[in-house]
Every structure is written in structure tokens, then in C-alpha cells.
C-alpha atoms as a PDB file:
ATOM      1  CA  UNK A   1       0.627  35.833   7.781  1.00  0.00           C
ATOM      2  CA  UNK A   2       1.013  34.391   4.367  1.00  0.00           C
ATOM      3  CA  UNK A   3      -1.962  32.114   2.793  1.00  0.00           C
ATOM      4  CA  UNK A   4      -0.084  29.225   3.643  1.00  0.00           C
ATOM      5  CA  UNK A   5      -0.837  29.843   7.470  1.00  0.00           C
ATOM      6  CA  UNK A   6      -3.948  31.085   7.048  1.00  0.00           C
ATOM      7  CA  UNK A   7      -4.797  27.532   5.384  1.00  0.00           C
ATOM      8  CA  UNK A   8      -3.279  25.541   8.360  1.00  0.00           C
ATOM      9  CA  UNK A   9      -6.399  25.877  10.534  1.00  0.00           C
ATOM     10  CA  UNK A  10      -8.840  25.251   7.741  1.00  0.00           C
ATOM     11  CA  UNK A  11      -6.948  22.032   6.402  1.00  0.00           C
ATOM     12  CA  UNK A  12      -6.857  21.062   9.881  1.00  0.00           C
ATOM     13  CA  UNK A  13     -10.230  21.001  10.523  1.00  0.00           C
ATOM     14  CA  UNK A  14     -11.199  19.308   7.185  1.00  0.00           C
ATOM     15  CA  UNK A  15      -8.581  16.940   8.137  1.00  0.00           C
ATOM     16  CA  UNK A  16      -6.451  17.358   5.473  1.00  0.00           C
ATOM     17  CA  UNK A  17      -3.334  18.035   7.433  1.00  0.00           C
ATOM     18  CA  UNK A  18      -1.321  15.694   5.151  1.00  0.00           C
ATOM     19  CA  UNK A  19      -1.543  18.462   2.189  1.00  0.00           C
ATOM     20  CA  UNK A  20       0.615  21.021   4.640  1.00  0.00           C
ATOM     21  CA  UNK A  21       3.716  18.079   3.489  1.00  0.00           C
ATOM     22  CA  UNK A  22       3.709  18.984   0.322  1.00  0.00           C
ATOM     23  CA  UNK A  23       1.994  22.102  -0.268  1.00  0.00           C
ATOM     24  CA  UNK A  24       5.084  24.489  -0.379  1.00  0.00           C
ATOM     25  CA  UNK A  25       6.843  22.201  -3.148  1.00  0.00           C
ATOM     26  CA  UNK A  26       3.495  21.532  -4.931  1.00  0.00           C
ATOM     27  CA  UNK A  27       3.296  25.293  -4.936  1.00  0.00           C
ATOM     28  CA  UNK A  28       7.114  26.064  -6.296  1.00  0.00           C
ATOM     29  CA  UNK A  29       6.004  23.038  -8.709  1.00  0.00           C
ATOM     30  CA  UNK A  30       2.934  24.925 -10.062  1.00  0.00           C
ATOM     31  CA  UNK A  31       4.673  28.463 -10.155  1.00  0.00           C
ATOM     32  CA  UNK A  32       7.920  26.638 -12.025  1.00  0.00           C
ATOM     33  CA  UNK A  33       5.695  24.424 -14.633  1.00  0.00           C
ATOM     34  CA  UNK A  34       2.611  27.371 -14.943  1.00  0.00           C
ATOM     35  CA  UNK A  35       0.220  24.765 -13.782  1.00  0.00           C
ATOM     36  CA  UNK A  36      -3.453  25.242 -13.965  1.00  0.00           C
ATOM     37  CA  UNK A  37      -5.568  26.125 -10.653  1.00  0.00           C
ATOM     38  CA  UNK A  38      -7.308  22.598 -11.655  1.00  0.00           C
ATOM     39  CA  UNK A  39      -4.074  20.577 -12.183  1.00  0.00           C
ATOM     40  CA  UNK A  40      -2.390  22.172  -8.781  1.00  0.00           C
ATOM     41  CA  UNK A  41      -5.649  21.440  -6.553  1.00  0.00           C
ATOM     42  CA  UNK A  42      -6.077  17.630  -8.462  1.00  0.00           C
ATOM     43  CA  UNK A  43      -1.624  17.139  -7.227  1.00  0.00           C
ATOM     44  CA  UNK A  44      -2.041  18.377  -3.643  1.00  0.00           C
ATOM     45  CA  UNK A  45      -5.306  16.217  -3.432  1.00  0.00           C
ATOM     46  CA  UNK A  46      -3.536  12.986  -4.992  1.00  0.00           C
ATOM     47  CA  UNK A  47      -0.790  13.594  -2.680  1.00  0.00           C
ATOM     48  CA  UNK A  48      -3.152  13.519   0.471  1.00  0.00           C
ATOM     49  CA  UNK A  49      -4.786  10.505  -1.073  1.00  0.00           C
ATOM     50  CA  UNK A  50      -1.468   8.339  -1.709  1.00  0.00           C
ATOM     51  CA  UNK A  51      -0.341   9.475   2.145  1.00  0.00           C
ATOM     52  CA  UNK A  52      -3.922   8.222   3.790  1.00  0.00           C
ATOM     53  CA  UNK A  53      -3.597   4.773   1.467  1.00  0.00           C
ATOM     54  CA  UNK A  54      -0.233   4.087   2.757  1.00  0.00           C
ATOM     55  CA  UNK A  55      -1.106   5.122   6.658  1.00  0.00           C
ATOM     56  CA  UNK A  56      -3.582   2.671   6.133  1.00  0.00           C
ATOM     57  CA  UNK A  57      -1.433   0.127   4.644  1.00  0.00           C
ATOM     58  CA  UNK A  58       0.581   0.391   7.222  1.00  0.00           C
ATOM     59  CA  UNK A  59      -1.819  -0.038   9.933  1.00  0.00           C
ATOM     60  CA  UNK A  60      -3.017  -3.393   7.717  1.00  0.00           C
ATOM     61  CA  UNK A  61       0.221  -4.764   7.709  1.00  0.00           C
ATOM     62  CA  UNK A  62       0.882  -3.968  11.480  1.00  0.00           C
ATOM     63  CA  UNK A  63      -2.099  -5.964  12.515  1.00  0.00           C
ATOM     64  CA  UNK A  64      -1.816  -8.452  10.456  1.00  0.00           C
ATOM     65  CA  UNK A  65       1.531  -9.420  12.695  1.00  0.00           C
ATOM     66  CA  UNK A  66       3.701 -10.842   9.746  1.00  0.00           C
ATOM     67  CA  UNK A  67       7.168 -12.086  10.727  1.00  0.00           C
ATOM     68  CA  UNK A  68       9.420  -9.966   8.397  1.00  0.00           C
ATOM     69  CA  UNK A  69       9.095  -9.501   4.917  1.00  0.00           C
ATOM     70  CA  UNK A  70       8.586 -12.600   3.414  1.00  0.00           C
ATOM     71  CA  UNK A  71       7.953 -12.612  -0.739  1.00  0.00           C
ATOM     72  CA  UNK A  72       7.142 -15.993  -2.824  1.00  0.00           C
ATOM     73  CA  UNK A  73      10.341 -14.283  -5.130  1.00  0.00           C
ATOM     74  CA  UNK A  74      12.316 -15.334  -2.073  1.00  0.00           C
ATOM     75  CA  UNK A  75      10.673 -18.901  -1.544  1.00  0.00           C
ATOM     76  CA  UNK A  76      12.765 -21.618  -2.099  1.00  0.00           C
ATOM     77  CA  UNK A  77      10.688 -24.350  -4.888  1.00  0.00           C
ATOM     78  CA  UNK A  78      13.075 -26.962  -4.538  1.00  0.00           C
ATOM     79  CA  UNK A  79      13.025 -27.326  -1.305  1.00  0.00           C
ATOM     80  CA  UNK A  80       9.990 -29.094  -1.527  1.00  0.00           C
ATOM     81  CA  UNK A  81       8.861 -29.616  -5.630  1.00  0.00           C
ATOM     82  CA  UNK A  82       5.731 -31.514  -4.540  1.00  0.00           C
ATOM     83  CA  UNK A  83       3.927 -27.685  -3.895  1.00  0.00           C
ATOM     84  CA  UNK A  84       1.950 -26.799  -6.809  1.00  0.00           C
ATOM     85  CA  UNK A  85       4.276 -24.238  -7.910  1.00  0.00           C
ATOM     86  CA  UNK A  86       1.237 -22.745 -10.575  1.00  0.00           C
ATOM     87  CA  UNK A  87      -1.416 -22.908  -8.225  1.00  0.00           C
ATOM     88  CA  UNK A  88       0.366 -20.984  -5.611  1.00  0.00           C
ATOM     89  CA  UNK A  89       1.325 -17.970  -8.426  1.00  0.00           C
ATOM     90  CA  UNK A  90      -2.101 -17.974  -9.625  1.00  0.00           C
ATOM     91  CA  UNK A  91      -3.052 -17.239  -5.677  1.00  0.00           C
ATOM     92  CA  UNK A  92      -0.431 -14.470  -6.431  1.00  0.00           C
ATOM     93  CA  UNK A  93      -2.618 -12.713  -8.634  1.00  0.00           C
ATOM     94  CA  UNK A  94      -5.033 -12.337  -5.733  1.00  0.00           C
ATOM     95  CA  UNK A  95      -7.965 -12.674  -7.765  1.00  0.00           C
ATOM     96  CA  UNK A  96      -9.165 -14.656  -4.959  1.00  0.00           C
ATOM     97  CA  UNK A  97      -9.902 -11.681  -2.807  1.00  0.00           C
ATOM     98  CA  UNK A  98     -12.320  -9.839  -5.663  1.00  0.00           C
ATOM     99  CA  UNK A  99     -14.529 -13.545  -5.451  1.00  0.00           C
ATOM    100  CA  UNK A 100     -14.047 -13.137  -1.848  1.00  0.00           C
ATOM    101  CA  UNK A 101     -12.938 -16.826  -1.443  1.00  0.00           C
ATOM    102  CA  UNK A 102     -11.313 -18.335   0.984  1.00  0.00           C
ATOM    103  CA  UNK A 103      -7.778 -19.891   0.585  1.00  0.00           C
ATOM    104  CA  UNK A 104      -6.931 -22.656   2.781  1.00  0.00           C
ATOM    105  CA  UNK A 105      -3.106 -24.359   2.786  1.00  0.00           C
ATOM    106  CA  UNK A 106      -2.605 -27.876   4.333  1.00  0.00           C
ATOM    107  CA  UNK A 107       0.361 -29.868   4.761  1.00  0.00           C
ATOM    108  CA  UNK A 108       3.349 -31.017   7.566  1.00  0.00           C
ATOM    109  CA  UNK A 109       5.198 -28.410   9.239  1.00  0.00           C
ATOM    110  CA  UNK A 110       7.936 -27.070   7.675  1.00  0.00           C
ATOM    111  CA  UNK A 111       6.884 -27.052   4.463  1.00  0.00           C
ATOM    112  CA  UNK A 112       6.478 -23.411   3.603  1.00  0.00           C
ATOM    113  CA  UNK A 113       2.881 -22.972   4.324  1.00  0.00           C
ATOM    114  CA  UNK A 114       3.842 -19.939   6.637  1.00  0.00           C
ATOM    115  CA  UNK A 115       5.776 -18.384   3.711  1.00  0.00           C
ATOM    116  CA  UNK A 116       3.439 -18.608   1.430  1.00  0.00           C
ATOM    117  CA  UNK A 117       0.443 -17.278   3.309  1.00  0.00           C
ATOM    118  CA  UNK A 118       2.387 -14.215   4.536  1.00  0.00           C
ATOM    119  CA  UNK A 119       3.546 -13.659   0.977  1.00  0.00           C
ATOM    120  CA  UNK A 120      -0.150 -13.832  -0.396  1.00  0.00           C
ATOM    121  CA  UNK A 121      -1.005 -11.941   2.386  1.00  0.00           C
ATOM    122  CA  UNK A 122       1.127  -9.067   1.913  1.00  0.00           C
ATOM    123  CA  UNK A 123       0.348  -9.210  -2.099  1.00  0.00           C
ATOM    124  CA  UNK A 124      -3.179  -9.236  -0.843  1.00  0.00           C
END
């Protein structure tokens, strides 16, 4: 049984599963680049840390129900030049979220209002 095995159980348990991806490649990495102890634990932890922020990003963007992927790089401005093109990308920066206000967009159907509150939405 090799320490690799011997480690499934434990990581298992700590829920830390997501490490056993990349642990064997982190490990050649370490051996190939004579990483420190520190500097191997810090990329197998950063590894389980960008796995559980996209699982969760994922499971955001599956309940939020968006139609596609829909991007205000995509949106077509001349379709309708009376939206505020510069209010909309400052919304981009979603600066809104850290003042936790709210963001409300008003107009006749088929203006783009859908588009554009996906797109902030996924940005978001």
C-alpha cells in the first residue's frame, strides 16, 4: 500500500477528496521542481480550493436558470441606441453587488432587458 492509498481514507473523511485529482501530478511536480513540503501542501490545497469554487459556481449558475450564455460583448447597441450604453458597463463592473443594491431594468419587450440581466448576472 503506498502513502497515496493510505491517504484516500483520511482525505475522505476530511472531505478533501478533490486533492486525490491532482495529487499524483502535484507530487511528480514537487519531486521534478524540488519543491518545499510548504509550497507542495499550499498547491494541492489551492487546487482543492479552485475545484470547490467552481462546483459551486456551477451549482450558482444552474439555479439561476439562464438561457445560454449570453455576454453584453455579444449584445447588439444599435439595435436599440436609446439604452444607456455607460450605465449598463458600469453595472458590468458589479460594484453594485459589494453595496448590495438592487438593480432594476424597465422598458418594452424586446428590448434587451433579458440580455442584459443574464449578462450582469453571470458577471455577477
Amino acid at each position: 500500500m503506498s502513502v497515496s492509498d493510505d491517504l484516500v481514507p483520511i482525505l475522505k473523511k476530511l472531505r478533501l477528496s478533490g486533492i486525490l485529482q491532482t495529487f499524483d501530478l502535484r507530487t511528480e511536480e514537487a519531486v521534478d521542481a524540488d519543491l518545499s513540503h510548504s509550497e507542495f501542501l499550499f498547491r494541492l490545497c489551492f487546487d482543492e480550493v479552485e475545484r470547490r469554487e467552481s462546483r459551486q459556481l456551477d451549482l450558482r449558475m444552474r439555479r439561476a436558470s439562464f438561457d445560454g450564455l449570453k455576454r453584453l460583448e455579444d449584445f447588439e447597441w444599435a439595435f436599440n441606441p436609446q439604452i444607456p450604453k455607460a450605465k449598463i458597463i458600469d453595472l458590468a463592473t458589479c460594484n453594485f453587488v459589494g453595496r448590495k443594491a438592487n438593480v432594476v431594468l424597465t422598458g418594452p419587450a424586446g428590448v434587451g432587458k433579458s440580455h442584459i440581466a443574464q449578462a450582469l448576472g453571470e458577471r455577477a
